[in-house]
Protein backbone atom coordinates (compact mmCIF):
# COMPACT_ATOMS: atom_id res chain seq x y z
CA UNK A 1 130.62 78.65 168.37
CA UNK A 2 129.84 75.23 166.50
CA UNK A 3 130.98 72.29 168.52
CA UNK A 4 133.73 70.33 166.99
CA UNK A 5 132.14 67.33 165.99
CA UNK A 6 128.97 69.06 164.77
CA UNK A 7 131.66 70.65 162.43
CA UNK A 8 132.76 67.20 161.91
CA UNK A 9 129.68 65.76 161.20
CA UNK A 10 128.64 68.87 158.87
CA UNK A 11 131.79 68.72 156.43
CA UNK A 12 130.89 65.03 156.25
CA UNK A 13 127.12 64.75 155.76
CA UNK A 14 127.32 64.64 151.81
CA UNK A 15 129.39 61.38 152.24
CA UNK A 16 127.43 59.68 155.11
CA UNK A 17 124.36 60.53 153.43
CA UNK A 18 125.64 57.70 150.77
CA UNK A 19 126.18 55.01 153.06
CA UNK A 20 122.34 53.73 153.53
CA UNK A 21 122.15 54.18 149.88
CA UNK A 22 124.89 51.82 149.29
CA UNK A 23 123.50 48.55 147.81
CA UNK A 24 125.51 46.61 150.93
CA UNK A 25 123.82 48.61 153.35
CA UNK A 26 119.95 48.57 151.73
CA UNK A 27 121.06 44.29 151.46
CA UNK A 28 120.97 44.08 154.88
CA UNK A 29 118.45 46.85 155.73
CA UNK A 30 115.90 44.96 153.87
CA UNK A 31 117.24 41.30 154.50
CA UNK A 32 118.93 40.11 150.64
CA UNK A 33 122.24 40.95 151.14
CA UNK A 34 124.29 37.91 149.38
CA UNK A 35 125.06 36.22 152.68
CA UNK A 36 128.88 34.99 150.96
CA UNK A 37 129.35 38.87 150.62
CA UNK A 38 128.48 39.72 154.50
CA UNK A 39 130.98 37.06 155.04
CA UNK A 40 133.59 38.69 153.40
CA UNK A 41 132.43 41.71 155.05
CA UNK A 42 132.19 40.11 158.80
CA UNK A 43 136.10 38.40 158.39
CA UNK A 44 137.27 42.00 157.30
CA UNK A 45 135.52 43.63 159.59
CA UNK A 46 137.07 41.51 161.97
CA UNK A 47 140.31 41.92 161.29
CA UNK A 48 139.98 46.10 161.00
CA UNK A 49 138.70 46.06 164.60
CA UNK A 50 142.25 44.33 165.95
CA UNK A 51 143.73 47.46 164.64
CA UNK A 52 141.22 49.54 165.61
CA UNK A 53 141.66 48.30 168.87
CA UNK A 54 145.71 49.08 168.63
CA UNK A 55 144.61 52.73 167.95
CA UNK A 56 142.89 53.37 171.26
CA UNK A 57 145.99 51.09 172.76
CA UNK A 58 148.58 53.89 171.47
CA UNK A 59 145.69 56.61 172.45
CA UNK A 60 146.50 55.30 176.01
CA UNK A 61 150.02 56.51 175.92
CA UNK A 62 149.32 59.63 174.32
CA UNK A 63 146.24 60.71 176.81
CA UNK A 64 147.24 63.79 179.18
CA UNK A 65 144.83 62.86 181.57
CA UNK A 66 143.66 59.81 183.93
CA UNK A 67 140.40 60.32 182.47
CA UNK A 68 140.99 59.82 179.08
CA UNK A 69 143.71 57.40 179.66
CA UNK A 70 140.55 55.30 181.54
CA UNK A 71 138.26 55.97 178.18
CA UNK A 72 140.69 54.73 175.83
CA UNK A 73 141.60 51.36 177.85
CA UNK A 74 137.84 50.77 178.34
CA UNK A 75 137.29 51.21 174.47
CA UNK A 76 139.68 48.64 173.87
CA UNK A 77 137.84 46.51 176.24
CA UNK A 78 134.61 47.16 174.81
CA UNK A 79 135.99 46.34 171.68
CA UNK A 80 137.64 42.68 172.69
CA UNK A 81 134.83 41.67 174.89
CA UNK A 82 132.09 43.70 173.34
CA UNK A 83 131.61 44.15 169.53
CA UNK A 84 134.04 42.11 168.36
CA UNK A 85 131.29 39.12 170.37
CA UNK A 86 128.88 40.19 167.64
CA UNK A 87 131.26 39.14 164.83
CA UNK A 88 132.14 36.25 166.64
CA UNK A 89 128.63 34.75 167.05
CA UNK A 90 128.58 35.63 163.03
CA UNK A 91 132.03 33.30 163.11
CA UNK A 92 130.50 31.11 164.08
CA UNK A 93 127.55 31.10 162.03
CA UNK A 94 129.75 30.97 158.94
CA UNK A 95 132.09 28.31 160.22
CA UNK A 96 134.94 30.77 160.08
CA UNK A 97 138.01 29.05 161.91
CA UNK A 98 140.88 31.26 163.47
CA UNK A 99 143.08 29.76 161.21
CA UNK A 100 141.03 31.49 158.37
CA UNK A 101 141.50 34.38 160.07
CA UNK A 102 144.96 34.08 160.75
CA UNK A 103 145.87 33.19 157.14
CA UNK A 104 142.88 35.71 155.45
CA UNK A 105 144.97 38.93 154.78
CA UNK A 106 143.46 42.70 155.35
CA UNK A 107 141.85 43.97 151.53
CA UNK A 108 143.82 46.79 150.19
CA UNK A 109 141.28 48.84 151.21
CA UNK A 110 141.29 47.40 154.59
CA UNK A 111 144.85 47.80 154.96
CA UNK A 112 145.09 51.65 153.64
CA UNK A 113 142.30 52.38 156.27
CA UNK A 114 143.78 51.19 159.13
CA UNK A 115 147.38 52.43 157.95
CA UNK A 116 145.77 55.72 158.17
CA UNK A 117 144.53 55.22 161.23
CA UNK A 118 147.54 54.22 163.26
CA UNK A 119 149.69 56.66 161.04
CA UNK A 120 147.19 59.14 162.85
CA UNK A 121 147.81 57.49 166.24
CA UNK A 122 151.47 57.27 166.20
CA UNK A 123 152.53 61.04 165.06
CA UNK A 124 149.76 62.86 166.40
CA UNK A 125 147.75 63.35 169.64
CA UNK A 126 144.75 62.13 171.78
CA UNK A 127 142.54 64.56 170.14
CA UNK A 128 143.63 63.45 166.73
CA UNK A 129 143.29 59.80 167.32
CA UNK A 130 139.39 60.00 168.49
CA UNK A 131 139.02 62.23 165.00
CA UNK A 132 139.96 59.10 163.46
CA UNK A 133 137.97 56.72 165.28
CA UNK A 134 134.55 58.60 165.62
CA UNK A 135 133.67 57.92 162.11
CA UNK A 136 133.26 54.22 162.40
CA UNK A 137 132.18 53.92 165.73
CA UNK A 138 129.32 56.82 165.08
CA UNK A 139 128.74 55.84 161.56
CA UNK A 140 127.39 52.44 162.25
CA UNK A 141 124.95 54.29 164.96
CA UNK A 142 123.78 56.27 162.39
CA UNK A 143 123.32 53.59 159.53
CA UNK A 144 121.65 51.39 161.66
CA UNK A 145 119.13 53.63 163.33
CA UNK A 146 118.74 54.39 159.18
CA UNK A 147 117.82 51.05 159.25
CA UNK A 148 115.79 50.60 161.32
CA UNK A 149 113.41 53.48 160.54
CA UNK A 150 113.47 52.68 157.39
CA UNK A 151 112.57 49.36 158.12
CA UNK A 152 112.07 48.78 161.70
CA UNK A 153 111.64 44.86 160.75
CA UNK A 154 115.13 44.72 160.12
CA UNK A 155 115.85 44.42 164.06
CA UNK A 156 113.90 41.10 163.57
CA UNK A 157 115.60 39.81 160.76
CA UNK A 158 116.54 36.10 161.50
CA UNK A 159 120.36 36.86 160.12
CA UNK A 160 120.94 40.50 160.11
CA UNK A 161 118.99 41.64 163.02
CA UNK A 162 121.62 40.77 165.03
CA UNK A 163 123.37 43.04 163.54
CA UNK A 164 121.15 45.99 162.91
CA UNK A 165 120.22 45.60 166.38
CA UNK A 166 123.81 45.60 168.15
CA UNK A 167 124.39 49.31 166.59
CA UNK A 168 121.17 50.71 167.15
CA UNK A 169 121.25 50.19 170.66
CA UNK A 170 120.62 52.89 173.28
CA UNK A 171 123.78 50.97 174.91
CA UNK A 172 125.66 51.60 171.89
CA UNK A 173 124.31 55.28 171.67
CA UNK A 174 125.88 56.07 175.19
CA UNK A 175 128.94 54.30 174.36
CA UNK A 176 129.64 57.02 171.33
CA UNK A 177 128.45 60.24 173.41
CA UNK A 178 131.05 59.47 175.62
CA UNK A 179 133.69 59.87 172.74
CA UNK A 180 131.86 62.73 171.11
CA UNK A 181 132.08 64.44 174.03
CA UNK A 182 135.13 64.17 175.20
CA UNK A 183 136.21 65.25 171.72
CA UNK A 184 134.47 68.52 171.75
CA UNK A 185 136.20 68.73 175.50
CA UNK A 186 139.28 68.25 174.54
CA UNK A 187 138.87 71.18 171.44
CA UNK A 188 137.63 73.77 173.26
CA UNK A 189 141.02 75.54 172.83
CA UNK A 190 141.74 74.48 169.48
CA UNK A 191 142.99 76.68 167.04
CA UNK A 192 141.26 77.22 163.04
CA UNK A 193 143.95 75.57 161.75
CA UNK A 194 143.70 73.02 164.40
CA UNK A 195 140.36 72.28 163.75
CA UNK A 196 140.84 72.49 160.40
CA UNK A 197 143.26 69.37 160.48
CA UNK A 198 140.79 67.12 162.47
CA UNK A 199 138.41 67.71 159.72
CA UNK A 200 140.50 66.44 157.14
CA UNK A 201 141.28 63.73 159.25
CA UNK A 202 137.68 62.69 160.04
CA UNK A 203 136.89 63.35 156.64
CA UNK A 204 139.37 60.90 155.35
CA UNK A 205 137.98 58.35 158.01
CA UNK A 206 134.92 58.77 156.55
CA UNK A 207 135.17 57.93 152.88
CA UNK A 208 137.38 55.25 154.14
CA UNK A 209 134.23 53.89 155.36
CA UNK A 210 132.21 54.46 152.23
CA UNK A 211 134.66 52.36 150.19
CA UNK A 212 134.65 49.87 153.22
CA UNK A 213 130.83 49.32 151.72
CA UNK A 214 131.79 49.19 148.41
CA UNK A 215 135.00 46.84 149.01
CA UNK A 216 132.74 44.20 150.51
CA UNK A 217 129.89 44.41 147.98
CA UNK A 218 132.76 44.17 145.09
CA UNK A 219 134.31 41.30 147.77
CA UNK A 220 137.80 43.09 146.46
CA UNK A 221 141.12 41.64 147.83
């Protein structure tokens, strides 16, 4: 029997297969990228991850178990002290203030994503919730080790390697076969219609993150 998020990843392979195609994605892969567009990309980014974080958070109180109660909390730790340092340093290089941040509202497309994420969170279970949050977090794996063997100067890029380099990482790699895993472990007793569901919802997720590309090549509010 397939493993849930190999069925996952097969219902959604048409759509990832877009992403390193994406003219945002080959601008960084090969180092023009419109630097004023990654910015706008890098602030929204930003503020998707604080509710990105908030899914895990409610994932906490919906986990049946210590363990995945411990996964989810050190997610959200990951994510505070972790990735969200890469955008930071990027912060930083851009001059971004907090009080940018604090005044720059989510894009519409920013804002239906991660309404369908915590709308995910909030009715339905822990199984659910990592459906939703796999596609990002194994994604940017995937586009970036695109990246790289595409071009495997991108990890040296004096901008975007930073970047390119933070999501190809073995680390990062580990990180995500943690949550793949405990997906397919918490599945194993799904039902078709069950698994049916957490398709959609991962397939959602997923062209979410196409026009996530497309919203900060077009820089749309």
């Amino acid at each position: 029997m397939m493993k849930t998020t190999n069925r996952l990843l097969e219902a959604t392979k048409d759509i990832w297969s877009k992403y390193n195609e994406h003219p945002f994605v080959k601008g960084i892969e090969d180092g023009t990228l419109d630097r004023e567009k990654f910015r706008f990309y890098i602030i929204q980014d930003y503020l998707y991850l604080e509710d990105y974080a908030k899914t895990f958070a409610i994932g906490i109180a919906k986990a049946k178990s210590l363990e995945t109660t411990r996964l989810f909390s050190s997610y959200i730790a990951l994510l505070t002290g972790g990735e969200m340092d890469i955008h930071r340093g990027y912060m930083g290089e851009f001059a971004v203030s907090q009080e940018e941040l604090n005044d720059t509202p989510r894009s519409l497309d920013n804002l239906s994503y991660t309404s369908y994420m915590l709308r995910v969170a909030y009715e339905e279970g822990e199984a659910e919730i990592l459906a939703a949050i796999l596609s990002c977090a194994v994604s940017y794996e995937y586009i970036a080790r695109r990246i790289v063997s595409n071009n495997p100067n991108a990890i040296k890029h004096d901008f975007y390697g930073e970047w390119v380099g933070g999501y190809a990482s073995e680390e990062y790699a580990k990180e995500n076969i943690v949550l793949l895993e405990t997906l397919d472990r918490l599945t194993e007793n799904y039902t078709e219609q069950q698994l049916s569901h957490l398709v959609d919802i991962f397939v959602a997720c997923s062209r979410y993150e196409l026009d996530f590309w497309e919203m900060s090549w077009n820089m749309s509010k």
